[in-house]
Protein backbone atom coordinates (compact mmCIF):
# COMPACT_ATOMS: atom_id res chain seq x y z
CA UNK A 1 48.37 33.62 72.27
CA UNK A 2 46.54 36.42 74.31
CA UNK A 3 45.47 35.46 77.77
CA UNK A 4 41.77 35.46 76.72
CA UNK A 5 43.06 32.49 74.28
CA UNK A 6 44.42 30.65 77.14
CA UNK A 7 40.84 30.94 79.02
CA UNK A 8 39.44 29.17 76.45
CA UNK A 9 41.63 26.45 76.20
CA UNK A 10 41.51 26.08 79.90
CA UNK A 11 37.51 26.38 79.65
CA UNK A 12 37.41 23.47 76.63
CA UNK A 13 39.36 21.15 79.28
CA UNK A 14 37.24 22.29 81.86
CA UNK A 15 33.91 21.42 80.10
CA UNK A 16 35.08 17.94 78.70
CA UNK A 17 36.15 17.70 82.65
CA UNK A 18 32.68 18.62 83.48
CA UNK A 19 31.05 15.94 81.45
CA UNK A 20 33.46 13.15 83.02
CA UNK A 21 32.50 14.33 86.65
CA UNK A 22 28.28 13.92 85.60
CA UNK A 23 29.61 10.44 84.26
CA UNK A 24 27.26 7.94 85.31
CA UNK A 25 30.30 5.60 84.81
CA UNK A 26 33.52 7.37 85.26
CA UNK A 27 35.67 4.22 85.41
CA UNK A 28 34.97 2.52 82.07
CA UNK A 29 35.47 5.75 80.21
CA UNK A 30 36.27 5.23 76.55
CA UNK A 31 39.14 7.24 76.43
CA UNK A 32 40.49 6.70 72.33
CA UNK A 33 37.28 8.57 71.72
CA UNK A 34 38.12 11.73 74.60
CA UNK A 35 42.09 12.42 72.94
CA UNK A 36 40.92 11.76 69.19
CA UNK A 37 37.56 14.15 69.68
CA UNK A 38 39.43 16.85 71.37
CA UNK A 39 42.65 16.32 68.87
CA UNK A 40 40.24 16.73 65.74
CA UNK A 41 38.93 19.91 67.32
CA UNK A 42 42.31 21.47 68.38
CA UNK A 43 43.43 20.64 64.67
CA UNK A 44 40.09 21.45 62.61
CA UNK A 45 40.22 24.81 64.55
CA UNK A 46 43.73 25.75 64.06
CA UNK A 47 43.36 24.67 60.08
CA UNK A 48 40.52 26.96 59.72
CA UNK A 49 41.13 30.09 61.78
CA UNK A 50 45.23 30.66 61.56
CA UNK A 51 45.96 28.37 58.12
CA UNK A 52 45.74 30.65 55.33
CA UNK A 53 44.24 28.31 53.08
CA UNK A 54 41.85 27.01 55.68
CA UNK A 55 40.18 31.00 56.48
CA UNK A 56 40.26 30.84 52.01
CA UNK A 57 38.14 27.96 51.84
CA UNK A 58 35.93 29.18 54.35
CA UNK A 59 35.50 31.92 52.75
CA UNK A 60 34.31 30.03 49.44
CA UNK A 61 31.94 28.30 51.30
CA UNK A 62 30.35 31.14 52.56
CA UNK A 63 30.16 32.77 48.90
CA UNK A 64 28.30 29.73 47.90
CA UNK A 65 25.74 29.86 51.03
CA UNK A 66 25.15 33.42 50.27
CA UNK A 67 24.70 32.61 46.30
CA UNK A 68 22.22 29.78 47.34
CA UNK A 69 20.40 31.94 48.98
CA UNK A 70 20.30 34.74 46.12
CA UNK A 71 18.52 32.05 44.53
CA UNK A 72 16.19 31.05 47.13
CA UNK A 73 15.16 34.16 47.30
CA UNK A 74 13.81 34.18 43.57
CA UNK A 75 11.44 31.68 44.06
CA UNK A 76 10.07 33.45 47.15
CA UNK A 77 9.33 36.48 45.68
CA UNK A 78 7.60 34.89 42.84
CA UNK A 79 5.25 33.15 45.46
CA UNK A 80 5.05 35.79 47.98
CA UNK A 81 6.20 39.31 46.08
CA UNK A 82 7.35 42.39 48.24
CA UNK A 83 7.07 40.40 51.73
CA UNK A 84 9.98 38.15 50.57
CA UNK A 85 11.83 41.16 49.76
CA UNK A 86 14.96 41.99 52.40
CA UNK A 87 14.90 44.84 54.91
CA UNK A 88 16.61 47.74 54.03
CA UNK A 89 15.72 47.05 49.94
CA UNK A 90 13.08 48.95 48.12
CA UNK A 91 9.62 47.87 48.12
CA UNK A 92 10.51 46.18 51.42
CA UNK A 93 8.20 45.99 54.32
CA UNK A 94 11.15 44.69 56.86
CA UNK A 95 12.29 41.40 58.01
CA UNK A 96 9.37 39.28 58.30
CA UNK A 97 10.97 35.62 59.11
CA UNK A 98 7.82 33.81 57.66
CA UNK A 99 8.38 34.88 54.58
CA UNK A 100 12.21 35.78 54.41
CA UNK A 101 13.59 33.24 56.39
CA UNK A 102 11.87 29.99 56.92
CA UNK A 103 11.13 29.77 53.40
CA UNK A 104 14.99 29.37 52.85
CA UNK A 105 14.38 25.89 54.44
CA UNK A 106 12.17 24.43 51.40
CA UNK A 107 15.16 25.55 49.49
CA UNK A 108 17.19 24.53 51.22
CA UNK A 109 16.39 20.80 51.52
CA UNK A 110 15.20 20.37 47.94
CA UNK A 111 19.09 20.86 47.41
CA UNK A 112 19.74 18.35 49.95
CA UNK A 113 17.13 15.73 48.60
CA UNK A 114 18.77 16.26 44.97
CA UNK A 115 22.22 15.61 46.20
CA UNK A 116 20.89 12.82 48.04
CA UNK A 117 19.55 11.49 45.21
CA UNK A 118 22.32 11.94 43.17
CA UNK A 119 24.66 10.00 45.49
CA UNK A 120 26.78 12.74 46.83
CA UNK A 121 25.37 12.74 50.32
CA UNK A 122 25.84 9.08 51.21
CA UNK A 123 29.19 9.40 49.75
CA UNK A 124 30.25 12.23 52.14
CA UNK A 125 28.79 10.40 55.18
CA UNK A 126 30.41 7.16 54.59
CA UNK A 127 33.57 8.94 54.49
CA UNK A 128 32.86 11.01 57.78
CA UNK A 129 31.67 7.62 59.58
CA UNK A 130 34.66 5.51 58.47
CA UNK A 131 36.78 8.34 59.87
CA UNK A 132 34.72 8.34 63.27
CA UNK A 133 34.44 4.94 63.00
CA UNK A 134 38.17 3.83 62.75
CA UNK A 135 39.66 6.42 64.75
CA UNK A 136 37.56 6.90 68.03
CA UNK A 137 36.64 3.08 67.75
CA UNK A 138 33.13 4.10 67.72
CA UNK A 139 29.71 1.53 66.41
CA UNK A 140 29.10 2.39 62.85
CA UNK A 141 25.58 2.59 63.35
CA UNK A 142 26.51 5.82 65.77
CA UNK A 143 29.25 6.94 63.63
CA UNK A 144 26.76 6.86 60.12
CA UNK A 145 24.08 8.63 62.02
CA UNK A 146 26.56 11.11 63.67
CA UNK A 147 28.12 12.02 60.12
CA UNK A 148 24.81 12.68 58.40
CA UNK A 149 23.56 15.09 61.04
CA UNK A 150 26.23 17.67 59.20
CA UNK A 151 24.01 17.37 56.28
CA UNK A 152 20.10 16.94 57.91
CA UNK A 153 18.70 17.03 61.06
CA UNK A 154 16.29 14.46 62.63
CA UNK A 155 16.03 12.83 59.01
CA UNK A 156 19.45 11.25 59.93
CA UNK A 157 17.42 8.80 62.49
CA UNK A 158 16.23 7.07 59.18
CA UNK A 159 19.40 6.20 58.53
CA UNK A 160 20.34 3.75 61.53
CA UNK A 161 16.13 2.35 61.44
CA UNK A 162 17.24 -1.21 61.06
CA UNK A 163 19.87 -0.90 64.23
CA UNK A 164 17.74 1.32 66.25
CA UNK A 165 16.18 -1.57 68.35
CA UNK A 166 19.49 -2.99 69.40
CA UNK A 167 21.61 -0.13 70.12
CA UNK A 168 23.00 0.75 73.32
CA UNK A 169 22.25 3.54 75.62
CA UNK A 170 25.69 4.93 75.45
CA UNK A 171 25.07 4.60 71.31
CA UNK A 172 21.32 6.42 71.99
CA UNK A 173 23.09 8.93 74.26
CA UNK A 174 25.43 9.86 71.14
CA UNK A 175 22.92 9.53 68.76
CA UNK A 176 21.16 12.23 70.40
CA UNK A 177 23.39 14.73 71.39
CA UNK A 178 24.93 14.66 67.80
CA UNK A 179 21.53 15.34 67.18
CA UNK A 180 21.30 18.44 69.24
CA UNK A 181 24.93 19.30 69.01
CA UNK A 182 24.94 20.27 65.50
CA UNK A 183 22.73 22.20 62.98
CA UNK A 184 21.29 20.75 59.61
CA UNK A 185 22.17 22.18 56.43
CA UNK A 186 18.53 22.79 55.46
CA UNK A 187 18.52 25.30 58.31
CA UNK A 188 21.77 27.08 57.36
CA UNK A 189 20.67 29.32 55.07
CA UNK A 190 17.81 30.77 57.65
CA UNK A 191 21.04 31.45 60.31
CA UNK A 192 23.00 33.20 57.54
CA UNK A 193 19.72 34.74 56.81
CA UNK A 194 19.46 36.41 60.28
CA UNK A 195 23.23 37.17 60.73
CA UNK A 196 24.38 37.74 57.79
CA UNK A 197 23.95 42.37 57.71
CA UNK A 198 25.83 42.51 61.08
CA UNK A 199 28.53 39.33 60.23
CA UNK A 200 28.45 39.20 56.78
CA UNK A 201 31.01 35.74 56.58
CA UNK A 202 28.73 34.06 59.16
CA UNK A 203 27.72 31.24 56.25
CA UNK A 204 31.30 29.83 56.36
CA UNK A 205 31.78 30.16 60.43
CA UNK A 206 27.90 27.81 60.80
CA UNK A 207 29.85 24.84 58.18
CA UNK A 208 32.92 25.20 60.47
CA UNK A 209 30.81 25.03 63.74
CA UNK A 210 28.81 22.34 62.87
CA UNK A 211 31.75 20.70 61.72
CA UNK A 212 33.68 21.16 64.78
CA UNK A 213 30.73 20.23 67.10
CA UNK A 214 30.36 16.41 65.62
CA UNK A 215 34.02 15.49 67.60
CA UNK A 216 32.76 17.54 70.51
CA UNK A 217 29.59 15.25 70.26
CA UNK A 218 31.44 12.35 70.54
CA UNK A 219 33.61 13.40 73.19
CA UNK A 220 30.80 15.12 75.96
CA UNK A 221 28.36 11.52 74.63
CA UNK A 222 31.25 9.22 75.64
CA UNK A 223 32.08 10.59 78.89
CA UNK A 224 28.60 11.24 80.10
CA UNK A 225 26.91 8.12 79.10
CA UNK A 226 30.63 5.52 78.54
CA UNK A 227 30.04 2.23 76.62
CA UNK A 228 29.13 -0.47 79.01
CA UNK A 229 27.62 -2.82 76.35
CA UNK A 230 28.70 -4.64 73.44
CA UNK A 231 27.23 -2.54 70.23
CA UNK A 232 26.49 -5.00 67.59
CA UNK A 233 27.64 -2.61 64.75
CA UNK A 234 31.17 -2.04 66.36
CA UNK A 235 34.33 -2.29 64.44
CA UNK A 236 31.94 -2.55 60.80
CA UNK A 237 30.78 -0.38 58.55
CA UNK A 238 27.03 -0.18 57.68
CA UNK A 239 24.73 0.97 54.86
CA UNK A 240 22.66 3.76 55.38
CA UNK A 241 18.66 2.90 55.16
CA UNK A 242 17.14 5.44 53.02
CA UNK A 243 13.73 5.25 51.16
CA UNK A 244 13.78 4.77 47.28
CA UNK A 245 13.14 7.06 44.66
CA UNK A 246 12.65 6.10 41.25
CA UNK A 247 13.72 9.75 40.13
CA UNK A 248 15.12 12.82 40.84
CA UNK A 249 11.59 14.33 40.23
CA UNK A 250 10.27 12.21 42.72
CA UNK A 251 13.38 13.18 45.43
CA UNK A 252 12.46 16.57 44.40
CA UNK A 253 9.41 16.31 45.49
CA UNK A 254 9.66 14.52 48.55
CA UNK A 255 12.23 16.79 49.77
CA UNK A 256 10.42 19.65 48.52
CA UNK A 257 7.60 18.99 51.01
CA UNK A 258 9.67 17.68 53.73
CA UNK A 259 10.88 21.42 53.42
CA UNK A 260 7.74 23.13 53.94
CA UNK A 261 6.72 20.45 57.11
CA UNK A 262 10.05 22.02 58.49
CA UNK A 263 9.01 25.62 58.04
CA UNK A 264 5.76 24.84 59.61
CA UNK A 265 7.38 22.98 62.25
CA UNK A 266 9.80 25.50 62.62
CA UNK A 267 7.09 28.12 63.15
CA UNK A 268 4.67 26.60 65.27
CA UNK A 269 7.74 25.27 67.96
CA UNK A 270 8.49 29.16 67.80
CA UNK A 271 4.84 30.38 68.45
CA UNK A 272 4.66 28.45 71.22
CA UNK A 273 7.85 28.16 72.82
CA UNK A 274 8.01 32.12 72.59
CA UNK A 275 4.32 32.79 73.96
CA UNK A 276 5.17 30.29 76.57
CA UNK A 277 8.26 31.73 77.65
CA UNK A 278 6.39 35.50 77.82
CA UNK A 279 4.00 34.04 79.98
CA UNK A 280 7.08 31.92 82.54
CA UNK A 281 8.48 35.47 82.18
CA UNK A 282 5.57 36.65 83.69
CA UNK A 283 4.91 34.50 86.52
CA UNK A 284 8.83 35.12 87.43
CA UNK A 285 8.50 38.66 87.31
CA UNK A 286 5.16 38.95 89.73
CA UNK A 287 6.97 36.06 91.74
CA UNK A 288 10.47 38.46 91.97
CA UNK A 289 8.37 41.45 92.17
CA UNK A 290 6.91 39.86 95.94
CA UNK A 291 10.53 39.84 96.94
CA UNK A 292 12.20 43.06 95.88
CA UNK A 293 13.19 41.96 92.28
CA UNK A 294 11.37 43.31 89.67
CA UNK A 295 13.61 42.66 86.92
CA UNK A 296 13.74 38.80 87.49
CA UNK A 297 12.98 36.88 84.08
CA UNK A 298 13.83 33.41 82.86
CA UNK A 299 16.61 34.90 81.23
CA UNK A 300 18.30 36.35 83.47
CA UNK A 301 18.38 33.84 86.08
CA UNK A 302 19.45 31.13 82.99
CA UNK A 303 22.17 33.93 82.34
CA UNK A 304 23.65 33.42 86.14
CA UNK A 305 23.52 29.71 85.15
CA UNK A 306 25.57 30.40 82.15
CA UNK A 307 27.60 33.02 82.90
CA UNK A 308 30.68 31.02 84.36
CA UNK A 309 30.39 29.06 80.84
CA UNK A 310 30.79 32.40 78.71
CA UNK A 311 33.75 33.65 80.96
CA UNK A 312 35.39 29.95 80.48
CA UNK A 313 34.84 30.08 76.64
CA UNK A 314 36.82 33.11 76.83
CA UNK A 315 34.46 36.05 76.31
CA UNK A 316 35.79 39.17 77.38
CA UNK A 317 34.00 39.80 81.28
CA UNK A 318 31.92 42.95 79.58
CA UNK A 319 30.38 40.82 77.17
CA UNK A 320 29.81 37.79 79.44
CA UNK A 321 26.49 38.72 81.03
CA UNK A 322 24.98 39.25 77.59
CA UNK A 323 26.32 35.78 75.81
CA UNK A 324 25.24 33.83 79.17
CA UNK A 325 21.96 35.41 78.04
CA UNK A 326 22.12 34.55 74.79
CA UNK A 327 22.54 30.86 76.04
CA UNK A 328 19.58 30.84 78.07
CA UNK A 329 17.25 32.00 75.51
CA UNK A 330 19.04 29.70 73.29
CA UNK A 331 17.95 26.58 76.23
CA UNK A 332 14.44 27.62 76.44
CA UNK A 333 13.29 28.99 72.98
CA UNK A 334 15.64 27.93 70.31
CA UNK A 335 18.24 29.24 68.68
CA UNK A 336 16.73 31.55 66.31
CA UNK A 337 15.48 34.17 68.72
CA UNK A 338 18.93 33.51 70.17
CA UNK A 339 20.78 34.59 66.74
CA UNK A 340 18.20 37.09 66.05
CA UNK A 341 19.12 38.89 69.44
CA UNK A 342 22.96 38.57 68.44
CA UNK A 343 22.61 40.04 65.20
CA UNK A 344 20.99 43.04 66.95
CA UNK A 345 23.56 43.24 69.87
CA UNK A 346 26.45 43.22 66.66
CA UNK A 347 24.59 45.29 64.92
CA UNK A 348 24.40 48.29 67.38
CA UNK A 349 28.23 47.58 68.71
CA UNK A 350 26.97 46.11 72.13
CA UNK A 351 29.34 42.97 71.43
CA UNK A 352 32.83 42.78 71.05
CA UNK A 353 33.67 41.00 67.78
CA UNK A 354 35.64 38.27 70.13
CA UNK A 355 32.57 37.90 71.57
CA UNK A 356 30.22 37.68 68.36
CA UNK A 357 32.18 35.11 67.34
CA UNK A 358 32.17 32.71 70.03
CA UNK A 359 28.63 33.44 70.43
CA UNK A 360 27.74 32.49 67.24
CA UNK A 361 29.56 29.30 67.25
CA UNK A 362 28.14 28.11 70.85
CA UNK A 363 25.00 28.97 69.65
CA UNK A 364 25.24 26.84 66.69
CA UNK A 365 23.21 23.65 67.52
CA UNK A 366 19.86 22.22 68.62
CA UNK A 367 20.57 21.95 72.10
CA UNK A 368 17.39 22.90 74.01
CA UNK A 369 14.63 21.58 75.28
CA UNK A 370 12.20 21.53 72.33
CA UNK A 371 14.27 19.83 70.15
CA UNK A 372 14.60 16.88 73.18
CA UNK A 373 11.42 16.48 72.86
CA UNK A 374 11.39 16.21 68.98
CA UNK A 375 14.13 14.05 68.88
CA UNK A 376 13.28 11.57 71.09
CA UNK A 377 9.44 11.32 69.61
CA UNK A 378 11.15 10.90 66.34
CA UNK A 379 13.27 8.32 67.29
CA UNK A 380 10.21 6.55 69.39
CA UNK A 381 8.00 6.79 66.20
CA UNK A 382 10.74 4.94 64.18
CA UNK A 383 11.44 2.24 66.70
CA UNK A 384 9.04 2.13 70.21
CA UNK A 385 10.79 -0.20 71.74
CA UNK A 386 13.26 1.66 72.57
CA UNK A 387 11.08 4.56 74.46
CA UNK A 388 12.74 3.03 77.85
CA UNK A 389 16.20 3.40 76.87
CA UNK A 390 15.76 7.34 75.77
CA UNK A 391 14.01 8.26 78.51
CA UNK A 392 17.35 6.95 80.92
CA UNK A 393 19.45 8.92 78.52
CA UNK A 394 17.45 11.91 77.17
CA UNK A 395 18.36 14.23 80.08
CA UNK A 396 21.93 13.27 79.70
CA UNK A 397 22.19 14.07 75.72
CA UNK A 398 20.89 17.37 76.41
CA UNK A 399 23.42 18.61 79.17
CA UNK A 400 26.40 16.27 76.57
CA UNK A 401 24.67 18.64 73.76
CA UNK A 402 25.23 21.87 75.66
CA UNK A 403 28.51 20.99 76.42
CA UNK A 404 29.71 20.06 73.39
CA UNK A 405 28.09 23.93 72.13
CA UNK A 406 30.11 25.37 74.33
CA UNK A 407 33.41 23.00 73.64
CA UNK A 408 32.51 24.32 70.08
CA UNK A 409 32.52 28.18 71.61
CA UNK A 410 35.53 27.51 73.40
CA UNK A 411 37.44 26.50 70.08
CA UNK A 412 36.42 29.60 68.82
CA UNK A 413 38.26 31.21 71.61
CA UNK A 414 41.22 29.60 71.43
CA UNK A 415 42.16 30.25 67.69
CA UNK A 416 40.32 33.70 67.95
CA UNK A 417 42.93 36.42 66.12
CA UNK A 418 41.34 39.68 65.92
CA UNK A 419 43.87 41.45 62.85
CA UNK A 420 44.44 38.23 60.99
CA UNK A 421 41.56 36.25 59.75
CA UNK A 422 39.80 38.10 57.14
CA UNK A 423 36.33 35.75 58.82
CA UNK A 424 35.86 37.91 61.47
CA UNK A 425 37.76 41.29 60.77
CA UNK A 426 33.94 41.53 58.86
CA UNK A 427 32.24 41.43 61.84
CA UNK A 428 31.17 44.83 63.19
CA UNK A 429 31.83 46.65 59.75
């Protein structure tokens, strides 16, 4: 193990020690949940980076992302011709993410609404939450909602409706930074989308990130915002609530559309977060200017904020100032600018590959401030009673969400091997 390795495992203690010391109740910490999160990410990390078969499997999984989206892409040429066509094809006229990437998202969770409605979903999420549930001694209601987040995003509310009113803020807390910890698979193929000419395995690293940042969830949840009350759904299993279909032409349908409000939604939170930052950026920069520093930005001053983080996940000190960067922009205006300014800074060699890597898996998840605000209103439209509660928490998810990002980055560190894994000798290519 190279000493970068070791800074990452130091860093991984030293975030899930960060989220102990912001504990708003450091004495009743639930520790079963700390030593099995942490021990599920140490092992899931080590299975999939150094075990052979582990990096294989990864590998499949990102040949089937990138076959999905060789299909999505049929039916958006049919509907939109040469502007759904790739950059760097002929007949192209460039990337245009309207068109080439947010589209993927209709796609993408018409395939999820089908294998909802076929039962393969819910029979994947009952086995994640009976895991969660039975090892970190965890509510089921937490542990269901936590498990389907791998699979959709704020559509995995629905499933704990009934239990929303009389969960716990240390169960909201979770609930929410799984939330924001992860990414939803009806978003995946848009990332893969973006990164896929400059990392072309990235497909296979998002399923392992996400999949490595639902312990980290738990963990950074627990120890921020411990258990104080009694949950009513601890120690049992529960059923997930889901809205009936008659058919699969129906789910297709409704899943179909539930797509396209995503792609919208996805677009408009983009329009304005983006014009909005251009304009803070703006403000900063006259305000800096008054003062000597013309090159102050929003993103550079969230970079100093982030910068010890990106040395502590272990990327190398040349690269740091541009990851903390990457953060920022991540914090303020999503992640997709965020992966769209990685794929550039791979593209033209201004990133290590150890520091691609990490980047991309710290940057995997919905922890910023938009998506606080979308969670919580969804949650509040589902249940209103319980619009106290998340605003005492809401703060707290997003700095357990972050944390558990950059737990996830720090992973990524740790079992980093630059001449083994076939995953990231692509990178840089």
């Amino acid at each position: 193990m190279g000493w970068l390795n070791l800074v990452s495992l130091v860093g991984l203690l030293v975030f899930a020690g960060a989220a102990w010391i912001c504990s708003n109740h450091r004495r009743v910490v639930n520790w079963c949940v700390v030593f099995w999160g942490l021990g599920i990410q140490l092992t899931l990390g080590l299975l999939l980076f150094r075990f052979t078969p582990g990096r294989a499997l990864l590998l499949v999984v990102n040949d089937w992302v990138v076959a999905l989206l060789a299909h999505a892409r049929r039916g958006t040429e049919f509907v939109f011709g040469s502007l759904a066509i790739p950059a760097g094809e002929p007949g192209s006229h460039g990337f245009i993410l309207a068109f080439q990437g947010l589209t993927t998202a209709v796609f993408f969770a018409a395939l999820v609404g089908l294998l909802h409605r076929f039962g393969v979903l819910p029979w994947l999420v009952r086995q994640f939450a009976k895991g969660f549930s039975r090892t970190m001694r965890v509510s089921g209601a937490e542990a269901l909602c936590v498990s389907s987040n791998l699979f959709v995003g704020i559509e995995s509310m629905l499933t704990i409706k009934p239990y929303l009113r009389d969960m716990t803020r240390s169960e909201l807390c979770t609930v929410l930074t799984a939330g924001m910890a992860t990414i939803a698979s009806t978003v995946l193929g848009l990332y893969a989308l973006i990164l896929h000419a400059a990392f072309p395995a990235i497909a296979g690293h998002l399923v392992s990130a996400s999949l490595l940042s639902l312990p980290a969830a738990f963990v950074c949840a627990k120890l921020l915002c411990p258990e104080v009350e009694k949950p009513t759904t601890l120690g049992t299993a529960v059923e997930a609530h889901q809205a009936p279909s008659t058919n699969w032409l129906e789910a297709l349908a409704a899943s179909s559309l539930s797509g396209l409000h995503l792609a919208f939604g996805i677009a408009a939170l983009l329009i304005a977060g983006i014009s909005l930052l251009s304009l803070l950026d703006a403000l900063v920069g006259t305000a800096g200017s008054w003062v000597g520093l013309s090159a102050l930005s929003v993103e550079s001053i969230l970079g100093w904020v982030f910068y010890p983080a990106a040395v502590l996940m272990g990327v190398p000190l040349g690269d740091a100032g541009s990851v903390s960067e990457l953060l920022g922009l991540r914090f303020v205006a999503t992640e997709i600018p965020a992966y769209q300014a990685l794929a550039v800074a791979s593209g033209e060699g201004g990133l290590s590959p150890r520091a691609v890597v990490i980047a991309a898996y710290a940057l995997c998840g919905f922890a910023h401030l938009p998506s606080l605000g979308i969670f919580i209103g969804g949650m509040v439209a589902l249940e209103g009673s319980i619009s106290g509660k998340l605003g005492q928490v809401g703060m707290r998810a997003l700095l357990a969400a972050t944390l558990a990002c950059l737990m996830t980055g720090a992973i990524a560190g740790i079992f980093y091997t630059g001449g083994e894994a076939e995953l990231i000798q692509t990178v840089g290519r």
